[in-house]
N, C-alpha and C. Protein backbone atom coordinates (compact mmCIF):
# COMPACT_ATOMS: atom_id res chain seq x y z
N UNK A 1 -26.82 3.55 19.03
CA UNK A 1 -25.36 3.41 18.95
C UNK A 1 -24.91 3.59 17.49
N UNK A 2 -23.53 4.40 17.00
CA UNK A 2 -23.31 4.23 15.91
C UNK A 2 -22.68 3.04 15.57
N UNK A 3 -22.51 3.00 14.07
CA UNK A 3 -21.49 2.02 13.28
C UNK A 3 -20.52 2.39 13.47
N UNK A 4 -20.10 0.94 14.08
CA UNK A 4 -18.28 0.77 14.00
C UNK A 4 -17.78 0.41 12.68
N UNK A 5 -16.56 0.56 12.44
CA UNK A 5 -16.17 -0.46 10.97
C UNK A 5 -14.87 -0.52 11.72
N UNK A 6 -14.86 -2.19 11.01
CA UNK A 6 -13.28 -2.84 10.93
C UNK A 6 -11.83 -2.20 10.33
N UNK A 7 -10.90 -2.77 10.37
CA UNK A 7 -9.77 -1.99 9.40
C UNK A 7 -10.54 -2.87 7.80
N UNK A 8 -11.08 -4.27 7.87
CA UNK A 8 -11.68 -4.99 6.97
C UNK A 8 -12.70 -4.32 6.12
N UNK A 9 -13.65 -3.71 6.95
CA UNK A 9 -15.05 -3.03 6.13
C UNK A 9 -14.46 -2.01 5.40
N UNK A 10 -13.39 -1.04 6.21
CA UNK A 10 -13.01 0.13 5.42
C UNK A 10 -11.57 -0.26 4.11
N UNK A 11 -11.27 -1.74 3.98
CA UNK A 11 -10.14 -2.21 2.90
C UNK A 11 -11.77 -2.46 1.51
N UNK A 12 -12.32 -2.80 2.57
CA UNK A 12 -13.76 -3.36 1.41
C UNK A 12 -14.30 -1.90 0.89
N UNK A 13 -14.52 -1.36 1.67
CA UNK A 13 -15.40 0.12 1.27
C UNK A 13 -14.26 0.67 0.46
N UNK A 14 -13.01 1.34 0.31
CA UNK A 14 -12.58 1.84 -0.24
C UNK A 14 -10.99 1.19 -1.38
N UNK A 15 -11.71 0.46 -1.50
CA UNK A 15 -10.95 -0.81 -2.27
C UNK A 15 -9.33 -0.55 -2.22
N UNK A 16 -9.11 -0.97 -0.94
CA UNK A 16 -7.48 -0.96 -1.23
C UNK A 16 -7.07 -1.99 -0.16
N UNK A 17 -5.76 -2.51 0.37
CA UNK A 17 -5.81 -3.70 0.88
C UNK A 17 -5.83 -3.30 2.29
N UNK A 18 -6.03 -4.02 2.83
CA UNK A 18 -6.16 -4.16 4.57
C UNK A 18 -4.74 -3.41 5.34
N UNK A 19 -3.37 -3.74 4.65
CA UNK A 19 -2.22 -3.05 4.95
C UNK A 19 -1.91 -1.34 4.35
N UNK A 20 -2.63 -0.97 3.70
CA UNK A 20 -2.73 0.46 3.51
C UNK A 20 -3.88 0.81 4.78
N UNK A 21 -4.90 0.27 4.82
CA UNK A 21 -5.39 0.99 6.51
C UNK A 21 -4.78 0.59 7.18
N UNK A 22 -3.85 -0.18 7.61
CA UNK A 22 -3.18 -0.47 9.01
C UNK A 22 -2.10 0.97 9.00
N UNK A 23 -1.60 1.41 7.53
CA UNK A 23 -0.20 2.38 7.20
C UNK A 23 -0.96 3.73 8.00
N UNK A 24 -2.00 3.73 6.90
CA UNK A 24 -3.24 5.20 7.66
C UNK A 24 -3.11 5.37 8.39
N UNK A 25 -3.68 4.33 9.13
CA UNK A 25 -3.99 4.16 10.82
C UNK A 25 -2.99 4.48 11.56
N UNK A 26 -1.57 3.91 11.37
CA UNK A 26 -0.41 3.95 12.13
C UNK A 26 0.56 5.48 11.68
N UNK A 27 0.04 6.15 10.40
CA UNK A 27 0.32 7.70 10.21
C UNK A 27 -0.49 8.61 10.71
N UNK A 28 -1.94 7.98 11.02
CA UNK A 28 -2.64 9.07 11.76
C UNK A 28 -3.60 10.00 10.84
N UNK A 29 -3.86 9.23 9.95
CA UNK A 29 -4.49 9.64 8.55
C UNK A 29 -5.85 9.20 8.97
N UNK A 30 -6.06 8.12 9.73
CA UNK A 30 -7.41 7.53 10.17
C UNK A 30 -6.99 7.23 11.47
N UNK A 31 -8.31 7.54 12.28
CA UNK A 31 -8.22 7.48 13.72
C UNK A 31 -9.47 6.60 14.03
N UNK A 32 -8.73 5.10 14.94
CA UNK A 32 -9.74 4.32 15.52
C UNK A 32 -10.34 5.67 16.82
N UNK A 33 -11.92 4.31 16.87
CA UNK A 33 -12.56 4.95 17.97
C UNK A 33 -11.92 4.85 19.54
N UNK A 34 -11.97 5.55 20.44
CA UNK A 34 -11.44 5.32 22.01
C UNK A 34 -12.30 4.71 22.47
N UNK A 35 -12.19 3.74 23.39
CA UNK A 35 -12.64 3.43 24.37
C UNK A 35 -12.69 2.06 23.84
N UNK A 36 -12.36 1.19 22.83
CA UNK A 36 -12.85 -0.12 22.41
C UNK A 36 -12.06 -0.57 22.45
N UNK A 37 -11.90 -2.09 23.20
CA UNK A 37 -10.47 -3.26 23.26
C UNK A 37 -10.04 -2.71 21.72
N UNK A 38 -11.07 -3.28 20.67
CA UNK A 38 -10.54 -3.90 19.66
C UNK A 38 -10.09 -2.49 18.37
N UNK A 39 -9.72 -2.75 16.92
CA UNK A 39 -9.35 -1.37 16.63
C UNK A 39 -10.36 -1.13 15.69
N UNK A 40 -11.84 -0.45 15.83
CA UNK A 40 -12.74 0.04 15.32
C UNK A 40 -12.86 1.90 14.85
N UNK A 41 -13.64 2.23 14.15
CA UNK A 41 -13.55 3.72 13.08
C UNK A 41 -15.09 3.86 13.40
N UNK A 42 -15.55 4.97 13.61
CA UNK A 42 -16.84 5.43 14.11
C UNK A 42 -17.11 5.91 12.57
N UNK A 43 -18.59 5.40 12.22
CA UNK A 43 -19.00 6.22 11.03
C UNK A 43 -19.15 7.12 10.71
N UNK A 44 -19.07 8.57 12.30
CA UNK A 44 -19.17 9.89 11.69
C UNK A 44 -17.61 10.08 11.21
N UNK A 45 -16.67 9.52 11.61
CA UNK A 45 -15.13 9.91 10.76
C UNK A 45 -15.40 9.30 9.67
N UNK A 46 -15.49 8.37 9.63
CA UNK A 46 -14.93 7.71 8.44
C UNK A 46 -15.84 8.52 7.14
N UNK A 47 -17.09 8.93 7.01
CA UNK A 47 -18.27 9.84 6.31
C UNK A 47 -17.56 11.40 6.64
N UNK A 48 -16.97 11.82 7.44
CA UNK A 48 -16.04 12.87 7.29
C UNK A 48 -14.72 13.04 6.75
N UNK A 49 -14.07 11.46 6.37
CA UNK A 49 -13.00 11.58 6.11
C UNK A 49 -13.34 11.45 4.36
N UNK A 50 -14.50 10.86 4.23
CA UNK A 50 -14.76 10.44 2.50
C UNK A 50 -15.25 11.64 2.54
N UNK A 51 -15.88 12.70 2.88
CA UNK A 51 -15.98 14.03 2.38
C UNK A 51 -15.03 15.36 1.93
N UNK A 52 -13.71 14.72 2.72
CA UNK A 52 -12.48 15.52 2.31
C UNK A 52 -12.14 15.17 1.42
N UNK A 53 -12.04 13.63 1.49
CA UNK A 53 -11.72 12.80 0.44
C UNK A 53 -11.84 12.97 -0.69
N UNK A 54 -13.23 13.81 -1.46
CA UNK A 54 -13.84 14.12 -2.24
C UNK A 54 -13.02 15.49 -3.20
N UNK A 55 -13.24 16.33 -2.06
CA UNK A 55 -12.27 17.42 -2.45
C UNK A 55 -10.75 18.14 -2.08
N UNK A 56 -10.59 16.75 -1.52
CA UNK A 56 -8.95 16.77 -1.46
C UNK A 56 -8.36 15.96 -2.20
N UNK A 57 -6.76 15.87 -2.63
CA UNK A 57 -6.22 14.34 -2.89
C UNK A 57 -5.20 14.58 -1.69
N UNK A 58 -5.03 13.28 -1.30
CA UNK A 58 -4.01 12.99 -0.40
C UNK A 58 -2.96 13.28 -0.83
N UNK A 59 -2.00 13.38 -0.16
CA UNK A 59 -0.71 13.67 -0.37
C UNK A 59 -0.06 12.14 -1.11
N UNK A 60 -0.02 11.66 -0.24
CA UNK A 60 -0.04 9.58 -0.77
C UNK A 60 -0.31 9.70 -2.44
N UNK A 61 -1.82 9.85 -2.59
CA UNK A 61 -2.10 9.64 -3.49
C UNK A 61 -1.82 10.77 -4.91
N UNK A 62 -1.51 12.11 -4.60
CA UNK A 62 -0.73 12.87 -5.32
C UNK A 62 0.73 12.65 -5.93
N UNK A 63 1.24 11.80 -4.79
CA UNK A 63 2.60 11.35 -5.22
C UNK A 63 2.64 9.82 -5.97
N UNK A 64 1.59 9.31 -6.36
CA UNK A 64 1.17 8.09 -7.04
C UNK A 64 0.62 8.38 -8.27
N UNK A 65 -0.16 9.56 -8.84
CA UNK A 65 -0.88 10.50 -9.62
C UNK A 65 0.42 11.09 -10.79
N UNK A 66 1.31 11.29 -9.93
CA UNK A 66 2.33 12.09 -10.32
C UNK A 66 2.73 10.68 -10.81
N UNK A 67 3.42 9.47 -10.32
CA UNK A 67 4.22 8.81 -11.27
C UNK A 67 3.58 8.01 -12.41
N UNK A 68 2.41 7.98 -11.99
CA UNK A 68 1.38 7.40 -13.32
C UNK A 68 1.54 7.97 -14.67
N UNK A 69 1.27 9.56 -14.30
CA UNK A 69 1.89 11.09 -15.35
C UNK A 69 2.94 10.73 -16.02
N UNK A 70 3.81 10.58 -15.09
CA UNK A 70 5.69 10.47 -15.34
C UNK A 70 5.56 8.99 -16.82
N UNK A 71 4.84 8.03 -16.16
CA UNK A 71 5.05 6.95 -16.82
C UNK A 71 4.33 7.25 -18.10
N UNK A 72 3.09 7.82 -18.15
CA UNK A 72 1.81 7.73 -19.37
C UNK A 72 2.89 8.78 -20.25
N UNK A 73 3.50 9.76 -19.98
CA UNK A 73 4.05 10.64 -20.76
C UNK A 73 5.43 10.00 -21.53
N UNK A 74 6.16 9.09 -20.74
CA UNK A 74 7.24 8.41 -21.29
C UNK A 74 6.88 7.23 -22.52
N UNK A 75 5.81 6.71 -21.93
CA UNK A 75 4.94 5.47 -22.92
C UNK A 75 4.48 6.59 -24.26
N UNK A 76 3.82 7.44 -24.00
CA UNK A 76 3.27 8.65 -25.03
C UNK A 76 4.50 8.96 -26.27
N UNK A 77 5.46 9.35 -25.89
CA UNK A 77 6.70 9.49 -26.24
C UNK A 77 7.41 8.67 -27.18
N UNK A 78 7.15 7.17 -26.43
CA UNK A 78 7.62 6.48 -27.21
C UNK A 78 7.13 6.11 -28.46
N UNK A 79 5.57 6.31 -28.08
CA UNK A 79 4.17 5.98 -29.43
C UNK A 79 4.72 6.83 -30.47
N UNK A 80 4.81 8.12 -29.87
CA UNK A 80 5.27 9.40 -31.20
C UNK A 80 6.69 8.64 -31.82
N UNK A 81 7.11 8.05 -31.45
CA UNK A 81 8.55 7.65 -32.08
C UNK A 81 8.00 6.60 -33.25
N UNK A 82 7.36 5.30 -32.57
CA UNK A 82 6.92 4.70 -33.10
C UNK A 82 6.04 5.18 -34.64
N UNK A 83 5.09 6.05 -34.19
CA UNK A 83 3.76 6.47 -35.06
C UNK A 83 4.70 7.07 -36.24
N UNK A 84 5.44 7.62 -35.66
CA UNK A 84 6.56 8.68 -37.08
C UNK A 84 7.26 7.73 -37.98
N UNK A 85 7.84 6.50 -37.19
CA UNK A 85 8.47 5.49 -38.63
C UNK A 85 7.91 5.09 -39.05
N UNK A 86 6.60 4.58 -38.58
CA UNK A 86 5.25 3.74 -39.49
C UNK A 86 4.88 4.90 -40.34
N UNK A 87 4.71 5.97 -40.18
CA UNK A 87 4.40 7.11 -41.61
C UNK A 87 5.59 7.42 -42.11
N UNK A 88 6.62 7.59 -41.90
CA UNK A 88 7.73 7.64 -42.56
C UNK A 88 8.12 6.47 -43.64
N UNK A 89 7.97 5.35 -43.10
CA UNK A 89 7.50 4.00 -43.87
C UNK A 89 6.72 3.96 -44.98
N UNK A 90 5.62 4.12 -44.29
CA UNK A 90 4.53 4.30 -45.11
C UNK A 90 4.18 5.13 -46.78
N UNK A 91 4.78 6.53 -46.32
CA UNK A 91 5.35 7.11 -47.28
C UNK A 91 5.56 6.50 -48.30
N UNK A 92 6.59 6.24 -47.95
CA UNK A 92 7.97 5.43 -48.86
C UNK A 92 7.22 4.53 -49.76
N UNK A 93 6.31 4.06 -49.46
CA UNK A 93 5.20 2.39 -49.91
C UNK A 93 4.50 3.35 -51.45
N UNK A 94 3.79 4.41 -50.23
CA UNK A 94 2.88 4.93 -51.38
C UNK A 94 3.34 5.52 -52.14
N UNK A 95 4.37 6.12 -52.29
CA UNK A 95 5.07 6.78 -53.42
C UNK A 95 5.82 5.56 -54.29
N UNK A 96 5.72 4.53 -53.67
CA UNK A 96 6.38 3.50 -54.99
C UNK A 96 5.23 3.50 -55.85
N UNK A 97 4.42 3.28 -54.94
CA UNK A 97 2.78 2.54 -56.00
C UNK A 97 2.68 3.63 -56.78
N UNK A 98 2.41 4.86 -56.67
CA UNK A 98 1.87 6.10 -57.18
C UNK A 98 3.29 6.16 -58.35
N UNK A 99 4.33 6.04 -58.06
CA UNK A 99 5.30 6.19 -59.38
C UNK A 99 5.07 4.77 -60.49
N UNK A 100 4.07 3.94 -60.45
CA UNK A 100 4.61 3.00 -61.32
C UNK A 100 3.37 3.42 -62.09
């Protein structure tokens, strides 16, 4: 018989919380096994789905990728603002010392 996994084993295996596999599950992104009362994932999907996984990104996770970008580039931005008055500053210091 194969391995079943929980919505639990697969929040554990792919570290994210128990309510992102229930979202999966209920978009159709992950498909429980048929035939079982309860809501179980057969290990040949779930080892087929981490193989796409590999060389795909989700759409989900492309649009999460993207605002990380959005944010690291705005924070970046601000450093350059920052980094330019501290040498602009700075300047100013060493040219006192150097004139006396």
């Amino acid at each position: 018989m194969t391995k079943l996994f929980t919505q639990q084993d697969l929040a554990s295996r792919w570290q994210v919380d128990i309510s992102t596999i229930t979202n999966w599950r209920k978009e159709g992104i992950i498909t429980p096994a048929k035939g079982i009362p309860a809501i179980r994932f057969t290990e040949q999907h779930i080892l087929e789905l981490e193989g796409v996984k590999l060389e795909k990104v989700s759409p989900l996770m492309y649009r999460k990728l993207e605002r990380e970008l959005e944010t690291i580039k705005e924070e970046n931005s601000k450093l350059k603002v920052i980094l330019t008055n501290i040498l602009a500053e700075s300047s100013k210091v060493v040219s006192l010392v150097t004139e006396k």
